[in-house]
N, C-alpha and C. Protein backbone atom coordinates (compact mmCIF):
# COMPACT_ATOMS: atom_id res chain seq x y z
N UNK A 1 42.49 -9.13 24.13
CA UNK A 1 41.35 -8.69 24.90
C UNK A 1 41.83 -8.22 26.27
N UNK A 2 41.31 -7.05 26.67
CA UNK A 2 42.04 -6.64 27.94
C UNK A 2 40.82 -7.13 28.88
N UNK A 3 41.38 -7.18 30.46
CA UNK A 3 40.03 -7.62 31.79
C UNK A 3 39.35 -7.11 31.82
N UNK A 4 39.04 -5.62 31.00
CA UNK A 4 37.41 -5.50 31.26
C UNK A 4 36.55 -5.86 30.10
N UNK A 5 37.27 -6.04 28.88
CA UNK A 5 36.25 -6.88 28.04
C UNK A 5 36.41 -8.37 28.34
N UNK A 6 37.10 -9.20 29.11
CA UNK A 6 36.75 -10.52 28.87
C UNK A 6 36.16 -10.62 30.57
N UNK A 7 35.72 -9.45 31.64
CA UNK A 7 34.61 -9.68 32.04
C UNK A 7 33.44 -8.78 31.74
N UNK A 8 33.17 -8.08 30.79
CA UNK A 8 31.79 -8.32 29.89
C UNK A 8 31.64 -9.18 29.37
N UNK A 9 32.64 -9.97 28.22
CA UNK A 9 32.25 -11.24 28.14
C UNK A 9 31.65 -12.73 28.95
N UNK A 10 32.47 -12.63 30.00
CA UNK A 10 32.30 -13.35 31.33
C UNK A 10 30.64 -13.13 31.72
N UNK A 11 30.10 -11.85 31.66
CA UNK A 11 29.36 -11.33 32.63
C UNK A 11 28.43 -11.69 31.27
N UNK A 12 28.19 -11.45 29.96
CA UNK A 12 27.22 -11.75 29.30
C UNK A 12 26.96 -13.40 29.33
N UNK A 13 27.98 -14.46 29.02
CA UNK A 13 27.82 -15.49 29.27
C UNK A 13 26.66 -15.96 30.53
N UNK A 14 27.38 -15.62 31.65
CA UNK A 14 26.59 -15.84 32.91
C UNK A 14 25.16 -15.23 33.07
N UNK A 15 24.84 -14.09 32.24
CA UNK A 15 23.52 -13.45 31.70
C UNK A 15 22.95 -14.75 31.00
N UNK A 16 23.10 -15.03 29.69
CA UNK A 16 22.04 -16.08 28.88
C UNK A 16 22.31 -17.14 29.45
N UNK A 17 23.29 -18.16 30.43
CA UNK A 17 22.81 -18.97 31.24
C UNK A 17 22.19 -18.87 31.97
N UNK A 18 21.47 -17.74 32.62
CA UNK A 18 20.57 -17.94 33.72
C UNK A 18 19.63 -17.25 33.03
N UNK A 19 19.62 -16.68 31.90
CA UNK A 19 18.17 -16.87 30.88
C UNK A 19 17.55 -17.92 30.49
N UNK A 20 18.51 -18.77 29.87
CA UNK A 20 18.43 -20.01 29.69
C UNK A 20 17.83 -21.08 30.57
N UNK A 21 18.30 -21.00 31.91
CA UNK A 21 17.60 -21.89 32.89
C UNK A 21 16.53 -21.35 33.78
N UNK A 22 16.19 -20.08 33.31
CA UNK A 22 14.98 -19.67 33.78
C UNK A 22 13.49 -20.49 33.97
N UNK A 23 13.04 -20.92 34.36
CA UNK A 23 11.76 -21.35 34.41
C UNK A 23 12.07 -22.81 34.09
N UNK A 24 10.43 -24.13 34.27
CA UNK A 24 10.43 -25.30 33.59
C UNK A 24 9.81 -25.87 32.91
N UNK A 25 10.12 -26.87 32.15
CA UNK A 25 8.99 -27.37 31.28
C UNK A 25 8.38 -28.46 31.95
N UNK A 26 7.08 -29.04 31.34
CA UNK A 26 6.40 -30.15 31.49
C UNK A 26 4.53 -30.52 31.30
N UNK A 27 4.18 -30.97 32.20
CA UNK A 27 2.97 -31.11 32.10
C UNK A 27 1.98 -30.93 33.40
N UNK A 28 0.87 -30.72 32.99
CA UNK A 28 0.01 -30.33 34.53
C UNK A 28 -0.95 -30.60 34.19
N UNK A 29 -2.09 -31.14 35.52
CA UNK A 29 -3.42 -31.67 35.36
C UNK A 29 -4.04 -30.43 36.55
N UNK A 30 -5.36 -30.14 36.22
CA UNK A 30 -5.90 -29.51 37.22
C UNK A 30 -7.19 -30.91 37.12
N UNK A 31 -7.04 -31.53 38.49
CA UNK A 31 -7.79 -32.96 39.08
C UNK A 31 -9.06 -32.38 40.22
N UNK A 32 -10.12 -32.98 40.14
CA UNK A 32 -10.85 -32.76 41.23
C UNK A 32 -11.27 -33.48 41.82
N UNK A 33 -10.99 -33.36 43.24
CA UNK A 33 -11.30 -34.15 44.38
C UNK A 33 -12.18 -33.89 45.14
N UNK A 34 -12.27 -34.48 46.48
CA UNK A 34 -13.63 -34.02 47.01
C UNK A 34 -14.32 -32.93 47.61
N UNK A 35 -13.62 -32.26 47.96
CA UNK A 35 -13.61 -30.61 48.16
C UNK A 35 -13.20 -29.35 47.56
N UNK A 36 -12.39 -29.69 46.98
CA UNK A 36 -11.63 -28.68 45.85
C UNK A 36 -11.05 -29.14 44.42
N UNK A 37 -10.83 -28.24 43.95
CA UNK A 37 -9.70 -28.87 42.36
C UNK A 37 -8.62 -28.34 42.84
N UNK A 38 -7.73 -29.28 42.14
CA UNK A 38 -6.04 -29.14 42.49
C UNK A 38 -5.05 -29.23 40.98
N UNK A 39 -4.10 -28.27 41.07
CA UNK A 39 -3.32 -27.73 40.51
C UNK A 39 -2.17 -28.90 40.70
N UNK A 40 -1.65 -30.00 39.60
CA UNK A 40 -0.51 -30.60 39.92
C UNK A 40 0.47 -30.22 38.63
N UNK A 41 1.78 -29.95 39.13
CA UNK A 41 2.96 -29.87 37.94
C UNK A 41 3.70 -30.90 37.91
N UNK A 42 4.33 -31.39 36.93
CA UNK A 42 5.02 -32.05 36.72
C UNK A 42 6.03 -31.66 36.04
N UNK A 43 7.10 -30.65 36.58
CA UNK A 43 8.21 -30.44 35.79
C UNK A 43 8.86 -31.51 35.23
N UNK A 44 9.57 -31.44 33.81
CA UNK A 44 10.68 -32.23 33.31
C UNK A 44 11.92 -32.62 34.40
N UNK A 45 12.33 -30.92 34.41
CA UNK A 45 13.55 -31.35 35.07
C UNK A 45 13.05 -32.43 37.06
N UNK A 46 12.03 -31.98 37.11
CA UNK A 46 12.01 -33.26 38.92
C UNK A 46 11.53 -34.18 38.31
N UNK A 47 10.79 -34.52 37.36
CA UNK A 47 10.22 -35.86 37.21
C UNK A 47 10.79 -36.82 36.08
N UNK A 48 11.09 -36.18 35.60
CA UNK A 48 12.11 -36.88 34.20
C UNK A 48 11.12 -36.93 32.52
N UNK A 49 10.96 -37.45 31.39
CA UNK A 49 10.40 -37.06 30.92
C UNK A 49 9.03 -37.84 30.79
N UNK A 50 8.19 -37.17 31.36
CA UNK A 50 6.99 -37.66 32.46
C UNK A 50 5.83 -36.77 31.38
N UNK A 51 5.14 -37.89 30.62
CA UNK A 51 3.43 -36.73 29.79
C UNK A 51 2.94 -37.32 30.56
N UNK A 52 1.40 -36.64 30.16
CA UNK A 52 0.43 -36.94 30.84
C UNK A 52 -0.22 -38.09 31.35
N UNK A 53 0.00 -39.29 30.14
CA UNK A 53 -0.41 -40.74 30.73
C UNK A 53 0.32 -41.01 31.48
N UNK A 54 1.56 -40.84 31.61
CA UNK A 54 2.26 -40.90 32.74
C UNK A 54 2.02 -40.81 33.69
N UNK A 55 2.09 -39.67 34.33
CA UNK A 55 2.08 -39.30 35.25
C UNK A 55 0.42 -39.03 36.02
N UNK A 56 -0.36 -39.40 35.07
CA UNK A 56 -1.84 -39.83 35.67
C UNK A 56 -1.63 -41.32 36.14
N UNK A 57 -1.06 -41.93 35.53
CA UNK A 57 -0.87 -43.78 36.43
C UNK A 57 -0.02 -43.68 36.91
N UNK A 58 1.13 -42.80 37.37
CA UNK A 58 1.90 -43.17 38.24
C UNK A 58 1.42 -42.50 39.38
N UNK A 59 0.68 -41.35 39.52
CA UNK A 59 1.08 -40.39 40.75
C UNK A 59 -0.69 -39.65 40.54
N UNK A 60 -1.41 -39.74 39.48
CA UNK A 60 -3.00 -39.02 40.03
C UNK A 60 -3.68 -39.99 40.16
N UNK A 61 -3.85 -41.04 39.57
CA UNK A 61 -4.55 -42.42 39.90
C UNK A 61 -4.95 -42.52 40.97
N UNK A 62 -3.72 -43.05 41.82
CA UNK A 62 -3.19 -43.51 43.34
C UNK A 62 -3.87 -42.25 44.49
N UNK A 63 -3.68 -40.84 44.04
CA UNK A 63 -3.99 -39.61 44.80
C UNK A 63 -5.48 -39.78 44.37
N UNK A 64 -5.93 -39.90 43.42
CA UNK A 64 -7.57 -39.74 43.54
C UNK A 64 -8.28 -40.93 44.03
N UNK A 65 -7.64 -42.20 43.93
CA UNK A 65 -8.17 -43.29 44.49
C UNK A 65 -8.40 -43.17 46.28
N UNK A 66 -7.32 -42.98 46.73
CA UNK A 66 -7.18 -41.84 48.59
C UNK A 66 -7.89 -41.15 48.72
N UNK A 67 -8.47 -40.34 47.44
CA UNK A 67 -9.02 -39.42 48.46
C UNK A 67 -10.64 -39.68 48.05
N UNK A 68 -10.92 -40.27 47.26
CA UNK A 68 -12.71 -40.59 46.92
C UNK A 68 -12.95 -41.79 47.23
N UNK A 69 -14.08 -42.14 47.72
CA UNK A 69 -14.34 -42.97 48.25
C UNK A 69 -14.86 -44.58 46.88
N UNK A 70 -15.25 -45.65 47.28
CA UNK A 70 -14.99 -46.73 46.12
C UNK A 70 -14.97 -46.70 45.55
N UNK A 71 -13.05 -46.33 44.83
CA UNK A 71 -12.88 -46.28 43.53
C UNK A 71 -11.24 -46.90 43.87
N UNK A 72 -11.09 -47.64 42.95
CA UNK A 72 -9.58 -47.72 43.25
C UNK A 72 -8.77 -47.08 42.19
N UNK A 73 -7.62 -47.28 41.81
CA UNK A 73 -5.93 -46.52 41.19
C UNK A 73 -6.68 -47.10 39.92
N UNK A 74 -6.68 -48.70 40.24
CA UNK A 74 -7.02 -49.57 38.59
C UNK A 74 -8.27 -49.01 38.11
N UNK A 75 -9.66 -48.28 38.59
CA UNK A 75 -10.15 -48.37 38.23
C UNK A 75 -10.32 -46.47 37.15
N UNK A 76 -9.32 -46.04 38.05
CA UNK A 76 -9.55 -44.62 37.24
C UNK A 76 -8.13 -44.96 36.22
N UNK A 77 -7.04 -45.74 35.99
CA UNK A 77 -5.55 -45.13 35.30
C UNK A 77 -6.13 -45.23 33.87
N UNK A 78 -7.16 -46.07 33.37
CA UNK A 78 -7.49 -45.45 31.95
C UNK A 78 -8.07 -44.28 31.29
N UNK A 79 -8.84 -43.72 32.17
CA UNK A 79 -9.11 -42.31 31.51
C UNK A 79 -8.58 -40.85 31.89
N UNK A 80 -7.11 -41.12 31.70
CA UNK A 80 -6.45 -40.33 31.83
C UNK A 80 -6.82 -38.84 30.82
N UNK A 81 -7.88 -38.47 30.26
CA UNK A 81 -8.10 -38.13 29.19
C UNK A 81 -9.54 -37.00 29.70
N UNK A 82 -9.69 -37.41 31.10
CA UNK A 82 -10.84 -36.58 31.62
C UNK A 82 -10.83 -35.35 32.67
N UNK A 83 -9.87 -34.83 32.88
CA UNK A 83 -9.89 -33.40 33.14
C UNK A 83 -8.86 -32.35 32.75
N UNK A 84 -8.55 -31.14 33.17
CA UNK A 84 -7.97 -30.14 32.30
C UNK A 84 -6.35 -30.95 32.58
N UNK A 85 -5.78 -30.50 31.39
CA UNK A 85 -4.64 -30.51 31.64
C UNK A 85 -3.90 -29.58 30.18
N UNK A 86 -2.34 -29.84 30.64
CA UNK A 86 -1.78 -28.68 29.32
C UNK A 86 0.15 -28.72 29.65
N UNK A 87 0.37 -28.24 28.76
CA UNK A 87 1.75 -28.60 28.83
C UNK A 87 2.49 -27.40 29.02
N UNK A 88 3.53 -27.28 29.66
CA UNK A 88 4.61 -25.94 29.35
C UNK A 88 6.15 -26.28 28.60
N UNK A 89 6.29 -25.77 27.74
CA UNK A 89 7.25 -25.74 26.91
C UNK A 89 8.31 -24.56 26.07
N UNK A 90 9.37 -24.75 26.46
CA UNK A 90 10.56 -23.37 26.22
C UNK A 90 10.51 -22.96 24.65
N UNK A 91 10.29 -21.88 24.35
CA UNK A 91 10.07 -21.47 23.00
C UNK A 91 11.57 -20.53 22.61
N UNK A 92 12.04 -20.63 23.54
CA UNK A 92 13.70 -19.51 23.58
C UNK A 92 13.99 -19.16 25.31
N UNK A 93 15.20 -18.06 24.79
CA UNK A 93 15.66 -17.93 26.23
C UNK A 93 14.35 -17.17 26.86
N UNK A 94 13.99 -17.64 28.50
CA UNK A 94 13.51 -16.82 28.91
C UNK A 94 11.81 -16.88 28.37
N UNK A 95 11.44 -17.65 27.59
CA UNK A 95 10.07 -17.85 26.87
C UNK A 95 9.61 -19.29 27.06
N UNK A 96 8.19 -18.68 27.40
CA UNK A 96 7.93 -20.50 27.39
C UNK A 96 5.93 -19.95 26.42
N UNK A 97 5.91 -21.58 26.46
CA UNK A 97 4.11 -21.68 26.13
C UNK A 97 3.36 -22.27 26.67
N UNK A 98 2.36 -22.12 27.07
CA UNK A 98 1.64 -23.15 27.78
C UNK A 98 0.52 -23.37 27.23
N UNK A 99 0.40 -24.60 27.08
CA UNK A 99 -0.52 -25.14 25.70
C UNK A 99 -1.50 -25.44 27.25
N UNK A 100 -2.67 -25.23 26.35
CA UNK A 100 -3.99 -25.86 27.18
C UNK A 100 -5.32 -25.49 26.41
N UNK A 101 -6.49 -26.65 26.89
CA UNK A 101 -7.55 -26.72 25.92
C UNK A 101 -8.76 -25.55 26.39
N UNK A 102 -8.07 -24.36 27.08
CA UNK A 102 -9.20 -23.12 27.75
C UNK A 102 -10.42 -23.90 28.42
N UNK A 103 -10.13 -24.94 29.33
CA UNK A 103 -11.41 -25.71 29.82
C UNK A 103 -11.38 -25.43 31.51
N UNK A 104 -10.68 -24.24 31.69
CA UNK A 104 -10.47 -24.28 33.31
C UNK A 104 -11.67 -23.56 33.93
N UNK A 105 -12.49 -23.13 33.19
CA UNK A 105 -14.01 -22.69 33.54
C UNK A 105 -14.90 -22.99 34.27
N UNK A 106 -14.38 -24.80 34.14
CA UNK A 106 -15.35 -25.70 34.80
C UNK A 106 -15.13 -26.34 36.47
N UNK A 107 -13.67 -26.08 36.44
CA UNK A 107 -12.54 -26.08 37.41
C UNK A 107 -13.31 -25.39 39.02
N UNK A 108 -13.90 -24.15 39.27
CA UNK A 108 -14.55 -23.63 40.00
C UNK A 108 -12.79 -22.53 40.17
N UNK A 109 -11.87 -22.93 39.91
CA UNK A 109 -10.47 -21.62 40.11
C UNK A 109 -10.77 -20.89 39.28
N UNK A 110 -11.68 -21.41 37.96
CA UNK A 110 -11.50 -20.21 37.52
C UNK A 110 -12.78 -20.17 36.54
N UNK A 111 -13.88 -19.69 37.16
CA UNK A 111 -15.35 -19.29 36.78
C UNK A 111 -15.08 -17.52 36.18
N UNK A 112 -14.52 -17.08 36.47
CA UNK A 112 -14.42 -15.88 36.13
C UNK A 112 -12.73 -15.36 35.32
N UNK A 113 -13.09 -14.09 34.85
CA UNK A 113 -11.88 -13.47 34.21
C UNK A 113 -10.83 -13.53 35.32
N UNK A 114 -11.19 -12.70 36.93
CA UNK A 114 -10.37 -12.90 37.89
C UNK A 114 -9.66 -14.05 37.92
N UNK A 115 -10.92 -15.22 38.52
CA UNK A 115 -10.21 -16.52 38.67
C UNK A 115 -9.31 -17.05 37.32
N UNK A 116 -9.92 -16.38 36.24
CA UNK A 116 -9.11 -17.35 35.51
C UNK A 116 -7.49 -16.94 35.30
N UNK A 117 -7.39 -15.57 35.44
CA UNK A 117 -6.04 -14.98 35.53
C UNK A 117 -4.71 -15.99 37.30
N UNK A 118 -5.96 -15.93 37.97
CA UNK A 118 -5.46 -16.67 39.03
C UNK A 118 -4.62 -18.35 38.47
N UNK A 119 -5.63 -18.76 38.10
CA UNK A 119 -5.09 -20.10 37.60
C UNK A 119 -4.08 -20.22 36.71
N UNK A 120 -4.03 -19.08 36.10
CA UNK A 120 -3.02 -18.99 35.27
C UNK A 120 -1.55 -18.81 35.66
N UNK A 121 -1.63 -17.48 37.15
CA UNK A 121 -0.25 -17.41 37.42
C UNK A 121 0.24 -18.30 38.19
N UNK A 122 -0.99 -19.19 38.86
CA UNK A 122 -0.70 -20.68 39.88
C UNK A 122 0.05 -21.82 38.79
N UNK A 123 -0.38 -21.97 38.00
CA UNK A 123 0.21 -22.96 36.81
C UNK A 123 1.81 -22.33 36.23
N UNK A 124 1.38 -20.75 36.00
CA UNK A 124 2.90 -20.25 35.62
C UNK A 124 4.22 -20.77 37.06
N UNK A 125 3.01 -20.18 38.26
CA UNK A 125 4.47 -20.21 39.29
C UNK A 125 4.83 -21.59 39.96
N UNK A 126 3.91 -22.59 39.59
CA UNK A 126 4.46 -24.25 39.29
C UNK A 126 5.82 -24.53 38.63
N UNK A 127 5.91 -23.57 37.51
CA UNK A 127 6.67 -23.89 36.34
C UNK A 127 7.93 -22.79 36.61
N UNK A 128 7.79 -21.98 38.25
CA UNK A 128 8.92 -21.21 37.89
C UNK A 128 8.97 -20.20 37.03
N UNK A 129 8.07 -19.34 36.70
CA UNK A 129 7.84 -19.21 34.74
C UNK A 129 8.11 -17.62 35.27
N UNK A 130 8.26 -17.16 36.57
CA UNK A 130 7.95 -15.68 36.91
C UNK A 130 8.59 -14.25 36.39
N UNK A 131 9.92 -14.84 35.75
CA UNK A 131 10.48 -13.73 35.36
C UNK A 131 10.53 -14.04 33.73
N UNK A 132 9.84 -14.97 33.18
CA UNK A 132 9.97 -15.14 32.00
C UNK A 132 8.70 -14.79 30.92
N UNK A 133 8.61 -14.45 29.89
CA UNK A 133 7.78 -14.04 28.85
C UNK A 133 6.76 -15.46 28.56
N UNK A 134 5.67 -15.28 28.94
CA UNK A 134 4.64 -16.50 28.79
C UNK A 134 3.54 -16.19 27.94
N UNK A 135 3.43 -16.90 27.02
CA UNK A 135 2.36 -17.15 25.99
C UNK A 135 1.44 -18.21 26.22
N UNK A 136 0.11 -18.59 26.21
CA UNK A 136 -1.02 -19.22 26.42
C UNK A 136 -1.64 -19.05 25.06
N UNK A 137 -1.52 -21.03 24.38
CA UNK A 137 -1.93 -21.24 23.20
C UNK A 137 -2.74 -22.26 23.65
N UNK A 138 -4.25 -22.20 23.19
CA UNK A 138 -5.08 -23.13 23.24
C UNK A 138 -4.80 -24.44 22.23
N UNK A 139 -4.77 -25.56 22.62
CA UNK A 139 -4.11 -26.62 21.82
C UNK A 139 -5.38 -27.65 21.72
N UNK A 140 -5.84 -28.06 20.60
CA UNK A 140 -6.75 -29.48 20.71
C UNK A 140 -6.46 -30.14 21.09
N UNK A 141 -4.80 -30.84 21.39
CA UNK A 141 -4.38 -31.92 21.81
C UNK A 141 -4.87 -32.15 23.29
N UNK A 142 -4.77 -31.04 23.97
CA UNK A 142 -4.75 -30.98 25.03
C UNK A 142 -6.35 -30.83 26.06
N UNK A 143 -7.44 -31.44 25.06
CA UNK A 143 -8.82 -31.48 24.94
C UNK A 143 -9.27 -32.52 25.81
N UNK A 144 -10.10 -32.03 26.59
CA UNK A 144 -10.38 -33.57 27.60
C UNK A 144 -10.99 -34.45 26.51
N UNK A 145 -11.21 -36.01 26.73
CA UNK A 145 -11.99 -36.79 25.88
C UNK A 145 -13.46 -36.93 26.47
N UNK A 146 -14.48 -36.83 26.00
CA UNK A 146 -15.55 -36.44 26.76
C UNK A 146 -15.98 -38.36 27.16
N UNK A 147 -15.53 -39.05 26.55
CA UNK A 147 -15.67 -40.36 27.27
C UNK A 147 -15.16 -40.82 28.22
N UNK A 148 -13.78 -40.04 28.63
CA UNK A 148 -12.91 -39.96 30.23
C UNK A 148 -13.63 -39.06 30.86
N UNK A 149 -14.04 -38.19 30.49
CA UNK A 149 -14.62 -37.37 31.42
C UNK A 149 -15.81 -37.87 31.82
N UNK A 150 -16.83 -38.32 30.92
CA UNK A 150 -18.13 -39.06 31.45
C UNK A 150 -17.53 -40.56 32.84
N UNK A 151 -16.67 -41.26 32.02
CA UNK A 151 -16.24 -42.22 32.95
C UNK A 151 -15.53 -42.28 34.42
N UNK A 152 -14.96 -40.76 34.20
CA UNK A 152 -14.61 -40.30 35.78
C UNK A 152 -15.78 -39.80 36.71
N UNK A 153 -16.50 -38.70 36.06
CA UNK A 153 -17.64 -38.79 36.42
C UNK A 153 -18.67 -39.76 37.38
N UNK A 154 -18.71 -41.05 36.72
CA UNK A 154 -19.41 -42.32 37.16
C UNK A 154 -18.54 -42.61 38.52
N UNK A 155 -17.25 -43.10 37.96
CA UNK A 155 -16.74 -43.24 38.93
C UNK A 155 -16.45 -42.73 40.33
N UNK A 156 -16.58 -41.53 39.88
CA UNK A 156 -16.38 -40.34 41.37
C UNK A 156 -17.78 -40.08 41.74
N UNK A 157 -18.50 -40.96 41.44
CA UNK A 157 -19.98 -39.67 41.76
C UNK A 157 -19.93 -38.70 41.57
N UNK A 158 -20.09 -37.58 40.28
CA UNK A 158 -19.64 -36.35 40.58
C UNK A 158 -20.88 -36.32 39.48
């Protein structure tokens, strides 16, 4: 192999590694608090491998308990199951999916086609996702439970 094919080789390598580490995976809740709804990510790679019950008792619990008034961490970490949330996940180089149950309607980010395109590239650019090929698959899994949702409800006054 002479130096200019083993740096095309060189140079393709260093191409699909940084295809490869393009963008991140994980999970995200869009939570509402007392003035607005909020957009949280939870990449894999910063949080480690962190789903959704997770990371609702470790880190939205505690944040929604702060910011609404008598409710504490203990009293919301079981219905982790009551507002939008959805996952992002690498389907190949450079590709990801982002599973979610199309419930961001209710969100007020995204009442409309506009807004809802908005929420979408706010969740993509959480994930880093900007130069990569993104697909949006509506997933049942990823369905609020309408008994977390009634029970947050109560709880938040809302």
């Amino acid at each position: 192999m002479n130096n200019e094919s083993e740096d095309r080789a060189t140079a393709a390598r260093l191409v699909n590694r940084l295809l490869e580490s393009a963008g991140k995976q994980g999970v995200y809740y869009v939570v509402r608090f007392p003035s607005r709804w909020r957009l949280y990510a939870f990449p894999w790679d910063d949080f480690g491998d962190l789903w959704h019950g997770d990371a609702w008792r470790r880190y939205l619990a505690q944040d929604l308990a702060e910011n609404w008034a008598n409710v504490t961490a203990e009293q919301l970490k079981p219905w982790w199951k009551g507002f939008p949330r959805g996952r992002v996940e690498r389907t190949g180089p450079g590709e990801y999916v982002i599973f979610h149950a199309d419930d961001l309607g209710e969100t007020g980010i995204a009442r409309e086609r506009i807004a809802q395109a908005i929420a979408r590239e706010r969740i993509a650019q959480a994930f880093e996702l900007g130069n990569s090929k993104v697909n949006w698959s509506a997933d049942p899994h990823e369905q609020q439970n309408p008994e977390h949702t009634e029970a947050l409800k109560r709880l938040l006054g809302l």
